[in-house]
PDB file of N, CA and C in Angstrom:
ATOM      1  N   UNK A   1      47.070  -5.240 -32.092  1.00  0.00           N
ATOM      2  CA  UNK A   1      46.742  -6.049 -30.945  1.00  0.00           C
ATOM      3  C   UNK A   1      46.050  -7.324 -31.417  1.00  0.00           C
ATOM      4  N   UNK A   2      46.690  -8.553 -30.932  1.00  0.00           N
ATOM      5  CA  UNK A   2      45.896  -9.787 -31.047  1.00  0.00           C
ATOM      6  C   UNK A   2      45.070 -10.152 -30.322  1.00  0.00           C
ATOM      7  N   UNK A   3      43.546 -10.221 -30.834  1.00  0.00           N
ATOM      8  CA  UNK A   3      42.586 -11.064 -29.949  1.00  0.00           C
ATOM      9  C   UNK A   3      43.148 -12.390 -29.177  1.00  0.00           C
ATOM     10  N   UNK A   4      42.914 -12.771 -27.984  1.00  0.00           N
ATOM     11  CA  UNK A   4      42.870 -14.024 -27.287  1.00  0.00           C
ATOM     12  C   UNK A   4      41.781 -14.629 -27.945  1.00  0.00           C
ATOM     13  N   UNK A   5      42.514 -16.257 -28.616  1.00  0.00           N
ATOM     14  CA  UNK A   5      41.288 -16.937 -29.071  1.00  0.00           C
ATOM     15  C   UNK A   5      40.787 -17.894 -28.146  1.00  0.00           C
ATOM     16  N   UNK A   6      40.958 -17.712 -26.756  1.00  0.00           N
ATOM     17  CA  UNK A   6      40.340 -18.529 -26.232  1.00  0.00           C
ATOM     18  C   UNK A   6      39.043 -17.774 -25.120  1.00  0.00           C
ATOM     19  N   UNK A   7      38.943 -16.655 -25.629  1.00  0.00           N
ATOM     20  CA  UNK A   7      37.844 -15.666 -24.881  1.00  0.00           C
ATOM     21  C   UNK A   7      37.083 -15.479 -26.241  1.00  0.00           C
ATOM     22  N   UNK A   8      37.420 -16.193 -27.530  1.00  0.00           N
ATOM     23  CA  UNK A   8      36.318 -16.076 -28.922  1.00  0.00           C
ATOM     24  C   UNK A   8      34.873 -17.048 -28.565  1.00  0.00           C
ATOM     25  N   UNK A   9      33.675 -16.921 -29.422  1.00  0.00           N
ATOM     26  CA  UNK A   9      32.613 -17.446 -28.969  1.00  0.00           C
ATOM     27  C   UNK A   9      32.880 -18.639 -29.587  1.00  0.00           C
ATOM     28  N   UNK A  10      32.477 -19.471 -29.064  1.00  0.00           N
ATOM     29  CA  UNK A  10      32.202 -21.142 -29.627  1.00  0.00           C
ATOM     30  C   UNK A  10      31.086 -21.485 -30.032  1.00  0.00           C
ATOM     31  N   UNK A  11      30.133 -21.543 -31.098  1.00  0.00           N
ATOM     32  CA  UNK A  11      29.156 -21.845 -31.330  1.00  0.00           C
ATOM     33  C   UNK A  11      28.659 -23.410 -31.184  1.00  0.00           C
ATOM     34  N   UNK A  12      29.695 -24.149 -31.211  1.00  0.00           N
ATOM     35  CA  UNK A  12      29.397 -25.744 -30.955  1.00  0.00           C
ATOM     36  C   UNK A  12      29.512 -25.913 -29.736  1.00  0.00           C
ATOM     37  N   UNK A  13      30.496 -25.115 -28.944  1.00  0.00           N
ATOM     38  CA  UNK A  13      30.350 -25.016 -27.024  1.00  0.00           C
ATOM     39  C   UNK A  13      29.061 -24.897 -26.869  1.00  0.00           C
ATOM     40  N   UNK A  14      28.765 -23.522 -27.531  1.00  0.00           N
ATOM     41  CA  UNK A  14      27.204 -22.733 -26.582  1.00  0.00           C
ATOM     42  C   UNK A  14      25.728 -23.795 -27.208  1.00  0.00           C
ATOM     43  N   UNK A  15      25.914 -24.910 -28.694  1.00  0.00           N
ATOM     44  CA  UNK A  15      24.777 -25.765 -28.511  1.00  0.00           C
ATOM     45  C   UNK A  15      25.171 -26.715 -27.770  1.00  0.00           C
ATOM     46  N   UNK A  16      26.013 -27.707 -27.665  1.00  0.00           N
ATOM     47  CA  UNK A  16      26.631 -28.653 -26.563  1.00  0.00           C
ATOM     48  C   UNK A  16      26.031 -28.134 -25.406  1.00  0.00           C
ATOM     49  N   UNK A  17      26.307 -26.705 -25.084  1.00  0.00           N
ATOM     50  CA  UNK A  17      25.778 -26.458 -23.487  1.00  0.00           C
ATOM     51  C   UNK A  17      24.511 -26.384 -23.297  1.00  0.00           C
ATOM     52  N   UNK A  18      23.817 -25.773 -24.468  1.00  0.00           N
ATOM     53  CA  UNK A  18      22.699 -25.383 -24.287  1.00  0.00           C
ATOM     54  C   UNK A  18      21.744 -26.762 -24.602  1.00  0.00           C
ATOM     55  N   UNK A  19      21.653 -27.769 -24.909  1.00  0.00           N
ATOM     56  CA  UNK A  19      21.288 -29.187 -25.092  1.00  0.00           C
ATOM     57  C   UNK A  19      21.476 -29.981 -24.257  1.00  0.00           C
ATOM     58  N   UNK A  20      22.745 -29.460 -23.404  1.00  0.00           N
ATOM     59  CA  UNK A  20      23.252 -30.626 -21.994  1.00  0.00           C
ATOM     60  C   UNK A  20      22.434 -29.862 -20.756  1.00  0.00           C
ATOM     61  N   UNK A  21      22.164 -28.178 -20.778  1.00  0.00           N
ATOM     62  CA  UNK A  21      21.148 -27.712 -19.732  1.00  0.00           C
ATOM     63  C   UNK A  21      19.962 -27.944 -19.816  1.00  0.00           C
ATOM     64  N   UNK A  22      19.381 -28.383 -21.233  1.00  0.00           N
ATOM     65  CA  UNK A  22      18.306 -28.821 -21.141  1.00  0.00           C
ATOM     66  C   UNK A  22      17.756 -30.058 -20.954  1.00  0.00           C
ATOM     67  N   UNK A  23      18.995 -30.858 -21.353  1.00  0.00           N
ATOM     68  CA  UNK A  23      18.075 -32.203 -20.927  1.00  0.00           C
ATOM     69  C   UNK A  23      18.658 -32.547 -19.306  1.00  0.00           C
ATOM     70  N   UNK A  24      19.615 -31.488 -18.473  1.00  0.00           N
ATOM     71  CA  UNK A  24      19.396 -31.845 -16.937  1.00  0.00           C
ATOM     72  C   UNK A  24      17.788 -31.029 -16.201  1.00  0.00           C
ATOM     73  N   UNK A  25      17.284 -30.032 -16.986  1.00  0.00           N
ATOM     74  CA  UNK A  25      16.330 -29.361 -16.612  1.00  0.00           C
ATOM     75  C   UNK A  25      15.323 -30.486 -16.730  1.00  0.00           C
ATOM     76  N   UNK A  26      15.173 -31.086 -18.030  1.00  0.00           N
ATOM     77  CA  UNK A  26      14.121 -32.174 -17.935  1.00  0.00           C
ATOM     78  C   UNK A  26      13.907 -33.472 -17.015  1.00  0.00           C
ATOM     79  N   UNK A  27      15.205 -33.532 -16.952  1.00  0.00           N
ATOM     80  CA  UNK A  27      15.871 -34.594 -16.014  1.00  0.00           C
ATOM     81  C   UNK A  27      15.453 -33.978 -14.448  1.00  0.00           C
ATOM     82  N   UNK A  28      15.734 -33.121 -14.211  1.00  0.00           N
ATOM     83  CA  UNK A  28      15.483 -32.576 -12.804  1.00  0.00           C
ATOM     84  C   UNK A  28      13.880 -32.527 -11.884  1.00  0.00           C
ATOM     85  N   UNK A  29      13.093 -32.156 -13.298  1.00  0.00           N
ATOM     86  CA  UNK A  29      11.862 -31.757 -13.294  1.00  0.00           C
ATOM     87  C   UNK A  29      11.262 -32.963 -13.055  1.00  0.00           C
ATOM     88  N   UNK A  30      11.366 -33.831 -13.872  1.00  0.00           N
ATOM     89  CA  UNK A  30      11.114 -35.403 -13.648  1.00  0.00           C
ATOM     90  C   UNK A  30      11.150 -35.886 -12.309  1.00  0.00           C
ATOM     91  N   UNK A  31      12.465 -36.012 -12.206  1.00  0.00           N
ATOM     92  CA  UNK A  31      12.673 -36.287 -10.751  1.00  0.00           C
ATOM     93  C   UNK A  31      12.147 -35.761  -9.885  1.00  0.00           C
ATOM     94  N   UNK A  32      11.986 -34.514  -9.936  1.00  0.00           N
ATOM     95  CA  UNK A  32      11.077 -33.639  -8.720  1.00  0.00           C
ATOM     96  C   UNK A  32       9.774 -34.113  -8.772  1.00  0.00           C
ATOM     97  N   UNK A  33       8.938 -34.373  -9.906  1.00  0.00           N
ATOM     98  CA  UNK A  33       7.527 -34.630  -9.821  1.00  0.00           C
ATOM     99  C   UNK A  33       7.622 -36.246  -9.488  1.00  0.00           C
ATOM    100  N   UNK A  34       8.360 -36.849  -9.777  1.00  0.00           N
ATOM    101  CA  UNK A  34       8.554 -38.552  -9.019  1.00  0.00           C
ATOM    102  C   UNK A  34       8.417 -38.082  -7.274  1.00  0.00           C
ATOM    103  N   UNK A  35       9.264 -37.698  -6.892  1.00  0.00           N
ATOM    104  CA  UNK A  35       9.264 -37.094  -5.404  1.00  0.00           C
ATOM    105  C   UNK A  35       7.958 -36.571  -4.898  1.00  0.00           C
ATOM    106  N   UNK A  36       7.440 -35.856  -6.061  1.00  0.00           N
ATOM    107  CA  UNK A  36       6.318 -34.911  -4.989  1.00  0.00           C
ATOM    108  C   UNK A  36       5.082 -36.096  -5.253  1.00  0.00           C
ATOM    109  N   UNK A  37       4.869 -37.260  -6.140  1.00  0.00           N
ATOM    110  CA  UNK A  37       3.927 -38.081  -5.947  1.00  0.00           C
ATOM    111  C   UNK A  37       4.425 -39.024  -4.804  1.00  0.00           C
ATOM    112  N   UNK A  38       5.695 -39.368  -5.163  1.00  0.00           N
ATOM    113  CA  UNK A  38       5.738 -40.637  -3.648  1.00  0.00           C
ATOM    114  C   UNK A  38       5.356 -39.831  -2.616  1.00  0.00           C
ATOM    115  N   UNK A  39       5.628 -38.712  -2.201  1.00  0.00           N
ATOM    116  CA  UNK A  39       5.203 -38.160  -0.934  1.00  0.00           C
ATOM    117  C   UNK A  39       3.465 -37.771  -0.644  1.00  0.00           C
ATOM    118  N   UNK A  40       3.022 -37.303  -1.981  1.00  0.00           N
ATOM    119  CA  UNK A  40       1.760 -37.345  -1.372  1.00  0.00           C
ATOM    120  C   UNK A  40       1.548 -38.610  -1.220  1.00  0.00           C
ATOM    121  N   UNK A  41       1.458 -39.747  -1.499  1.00  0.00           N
ATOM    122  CA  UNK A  41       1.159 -40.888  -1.783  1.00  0.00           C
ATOM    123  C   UNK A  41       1.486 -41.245  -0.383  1.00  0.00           C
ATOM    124  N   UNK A  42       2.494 -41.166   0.250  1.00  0.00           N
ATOM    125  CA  UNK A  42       2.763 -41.806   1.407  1.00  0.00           C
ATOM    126  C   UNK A  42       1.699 -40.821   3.033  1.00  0.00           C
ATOM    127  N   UNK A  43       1.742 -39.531   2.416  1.00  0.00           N
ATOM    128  CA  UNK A  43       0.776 -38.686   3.118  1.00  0.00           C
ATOM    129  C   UNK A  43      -0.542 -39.350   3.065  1.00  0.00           C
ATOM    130  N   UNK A  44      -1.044 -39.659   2.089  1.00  0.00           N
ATOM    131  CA  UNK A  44      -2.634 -40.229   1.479  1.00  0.00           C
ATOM    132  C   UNK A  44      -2.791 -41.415   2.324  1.00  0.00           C
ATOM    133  N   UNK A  45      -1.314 -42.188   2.263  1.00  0.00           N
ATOM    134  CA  UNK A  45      -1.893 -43.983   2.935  1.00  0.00           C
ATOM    135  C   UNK A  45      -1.693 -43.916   4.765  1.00  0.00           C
ATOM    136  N   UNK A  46      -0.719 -42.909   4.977  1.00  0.00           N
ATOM    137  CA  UNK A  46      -0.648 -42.517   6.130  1.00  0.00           C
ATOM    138  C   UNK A  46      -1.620 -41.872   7.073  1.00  0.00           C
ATOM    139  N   UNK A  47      -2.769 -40.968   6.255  1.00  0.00           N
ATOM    140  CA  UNK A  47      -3.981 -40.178   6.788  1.00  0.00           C
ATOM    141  C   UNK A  47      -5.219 -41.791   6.152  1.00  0.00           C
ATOM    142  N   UNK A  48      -4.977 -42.338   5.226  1.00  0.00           N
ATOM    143  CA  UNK A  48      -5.833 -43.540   5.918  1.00  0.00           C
ATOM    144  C   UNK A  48      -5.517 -44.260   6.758  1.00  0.00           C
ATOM    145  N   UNK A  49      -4.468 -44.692   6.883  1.00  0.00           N
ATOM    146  CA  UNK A  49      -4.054 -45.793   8.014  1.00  0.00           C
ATOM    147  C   UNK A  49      -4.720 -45.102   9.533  1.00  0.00           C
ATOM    148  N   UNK A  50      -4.255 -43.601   9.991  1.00  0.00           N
ATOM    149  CA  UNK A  50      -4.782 -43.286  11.072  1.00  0.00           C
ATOM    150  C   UNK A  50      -6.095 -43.171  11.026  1.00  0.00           C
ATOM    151  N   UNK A  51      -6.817 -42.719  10.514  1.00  0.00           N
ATOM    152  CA  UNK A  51      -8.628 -42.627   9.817  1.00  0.00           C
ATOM    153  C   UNK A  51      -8.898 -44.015  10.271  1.00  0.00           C
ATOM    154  N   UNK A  52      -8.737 -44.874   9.723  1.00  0.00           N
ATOM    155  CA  UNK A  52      -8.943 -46.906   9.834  1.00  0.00           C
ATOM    156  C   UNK A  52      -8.534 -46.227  11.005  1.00  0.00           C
ATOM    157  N   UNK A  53      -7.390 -46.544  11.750  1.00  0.00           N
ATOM    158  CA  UNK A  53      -7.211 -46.715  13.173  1.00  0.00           C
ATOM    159  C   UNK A  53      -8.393 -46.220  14.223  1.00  0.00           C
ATOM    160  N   UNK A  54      -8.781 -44.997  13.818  1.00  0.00           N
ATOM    161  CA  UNK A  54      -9.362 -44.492  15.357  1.00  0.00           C
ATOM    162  C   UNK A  54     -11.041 -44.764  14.900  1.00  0.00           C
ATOM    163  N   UNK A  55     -11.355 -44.835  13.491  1.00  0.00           N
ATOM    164  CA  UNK A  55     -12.963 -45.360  13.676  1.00  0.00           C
ATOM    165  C   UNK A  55     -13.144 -47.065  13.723  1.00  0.00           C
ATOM    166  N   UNK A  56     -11.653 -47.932  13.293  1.00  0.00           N
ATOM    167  CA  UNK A  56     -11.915 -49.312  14.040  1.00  0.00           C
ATOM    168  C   UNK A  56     -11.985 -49.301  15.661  1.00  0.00           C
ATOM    169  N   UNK A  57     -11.296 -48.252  16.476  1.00  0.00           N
ATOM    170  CA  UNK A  57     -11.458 -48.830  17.373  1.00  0.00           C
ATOM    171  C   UNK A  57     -12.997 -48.548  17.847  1.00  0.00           C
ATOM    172  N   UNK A  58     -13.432 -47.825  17.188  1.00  0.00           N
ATOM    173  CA  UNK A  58     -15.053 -47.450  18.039  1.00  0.00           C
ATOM    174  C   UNK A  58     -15.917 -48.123  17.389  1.00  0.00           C
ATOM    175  N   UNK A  59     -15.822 -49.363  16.609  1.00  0.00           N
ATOM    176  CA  UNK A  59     -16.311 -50.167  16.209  1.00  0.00           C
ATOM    177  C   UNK A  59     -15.913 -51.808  16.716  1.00  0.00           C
ATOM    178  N   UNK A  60     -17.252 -52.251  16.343  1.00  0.00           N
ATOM    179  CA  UNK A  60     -16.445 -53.490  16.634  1.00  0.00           C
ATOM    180  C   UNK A  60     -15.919 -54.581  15.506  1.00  0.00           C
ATOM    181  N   UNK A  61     -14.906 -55.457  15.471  1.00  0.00           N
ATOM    182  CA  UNK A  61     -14.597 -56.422  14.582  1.00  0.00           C
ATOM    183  C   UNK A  61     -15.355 -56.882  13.814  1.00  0.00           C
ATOM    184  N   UNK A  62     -15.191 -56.837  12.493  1.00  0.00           N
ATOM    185  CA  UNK A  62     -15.784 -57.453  11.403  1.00  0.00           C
ATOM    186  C   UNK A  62     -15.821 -59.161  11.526  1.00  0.00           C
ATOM    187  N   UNK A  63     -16.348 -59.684  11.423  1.00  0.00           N
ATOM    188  CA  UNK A  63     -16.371 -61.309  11.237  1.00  0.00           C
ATOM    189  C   UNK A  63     -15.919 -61.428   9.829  1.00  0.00           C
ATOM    190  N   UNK A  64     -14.932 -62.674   9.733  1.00  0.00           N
ATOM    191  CA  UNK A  64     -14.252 -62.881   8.124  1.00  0.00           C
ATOM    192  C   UNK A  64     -15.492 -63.729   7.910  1.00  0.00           C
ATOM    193  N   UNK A  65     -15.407 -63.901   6.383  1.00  0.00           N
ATOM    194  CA  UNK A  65     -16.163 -64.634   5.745  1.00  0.00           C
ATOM    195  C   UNK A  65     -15.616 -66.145   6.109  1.00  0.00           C
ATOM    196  N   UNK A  66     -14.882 -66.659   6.893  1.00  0.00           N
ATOM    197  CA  UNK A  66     -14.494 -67.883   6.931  1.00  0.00           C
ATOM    198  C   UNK A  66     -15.469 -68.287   8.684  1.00  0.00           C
ATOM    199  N   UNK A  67     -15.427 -67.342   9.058  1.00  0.00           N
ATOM    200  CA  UNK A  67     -16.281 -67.574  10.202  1.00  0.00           C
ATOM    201  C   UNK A  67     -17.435 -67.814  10.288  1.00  0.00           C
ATOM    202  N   UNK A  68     -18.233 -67.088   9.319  1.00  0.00           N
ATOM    203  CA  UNK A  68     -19.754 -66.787   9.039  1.00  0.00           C
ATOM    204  C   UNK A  68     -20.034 -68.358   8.211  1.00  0.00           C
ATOM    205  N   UNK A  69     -20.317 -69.464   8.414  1.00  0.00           N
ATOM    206  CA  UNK A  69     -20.584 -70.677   7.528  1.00  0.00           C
ATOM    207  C   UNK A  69     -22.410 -70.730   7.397  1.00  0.00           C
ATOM    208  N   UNK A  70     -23.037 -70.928   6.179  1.00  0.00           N
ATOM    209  CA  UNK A  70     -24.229 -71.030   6.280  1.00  0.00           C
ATOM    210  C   UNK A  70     -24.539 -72.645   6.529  1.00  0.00           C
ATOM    211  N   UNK A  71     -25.966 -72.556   6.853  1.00  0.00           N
ATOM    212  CA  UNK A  71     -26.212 -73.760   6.750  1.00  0.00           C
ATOM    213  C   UNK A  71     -26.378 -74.850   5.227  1.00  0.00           C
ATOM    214  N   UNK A  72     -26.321 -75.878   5.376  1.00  0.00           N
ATOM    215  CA  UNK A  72     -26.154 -76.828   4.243  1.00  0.00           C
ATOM    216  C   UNK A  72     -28.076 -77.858   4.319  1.00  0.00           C
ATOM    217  N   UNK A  73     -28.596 -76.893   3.385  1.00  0.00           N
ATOM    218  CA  UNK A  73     -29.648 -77.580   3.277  1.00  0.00           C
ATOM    219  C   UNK A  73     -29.938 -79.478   2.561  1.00  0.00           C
TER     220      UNK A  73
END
């Protein structure tokens, strides 16, 4: 009986594969932790923006420094 040589192991297949799964794993991982900072990040400026919102309104307006002029001795 003749072996099928195309059900034989490939040792240059299985590093090829095993080098191309790893650098999409690294690749993936990356990307996922890019994602999970923009999102907190957008959570973070989003819970300040409302924070600023509701204690400006129970305050009153800041005066800019362009308003405030001292006197000129």
């Amino acid at each position: 009986m003749m072996s099928n040589p195309w059900l034989k192991k490939n040792p240059y297949m299985s590093m090829w594969l095993s080098g191309a799964n790893s650098l999409a794993n690294t690749a993936r991982g990356k990307i996922a932790g890019h994602a999970k900072r923009q999102s907190t990040a957008a959570l973070n400026k989003a819970s300040r923006d409302i924070v600023s919102f509701w204690t400006g309104a129970f305050s009153a307006p800041l005066k800019s420094a362009k308003s405030v002029r001292r006197k000129k001795r």
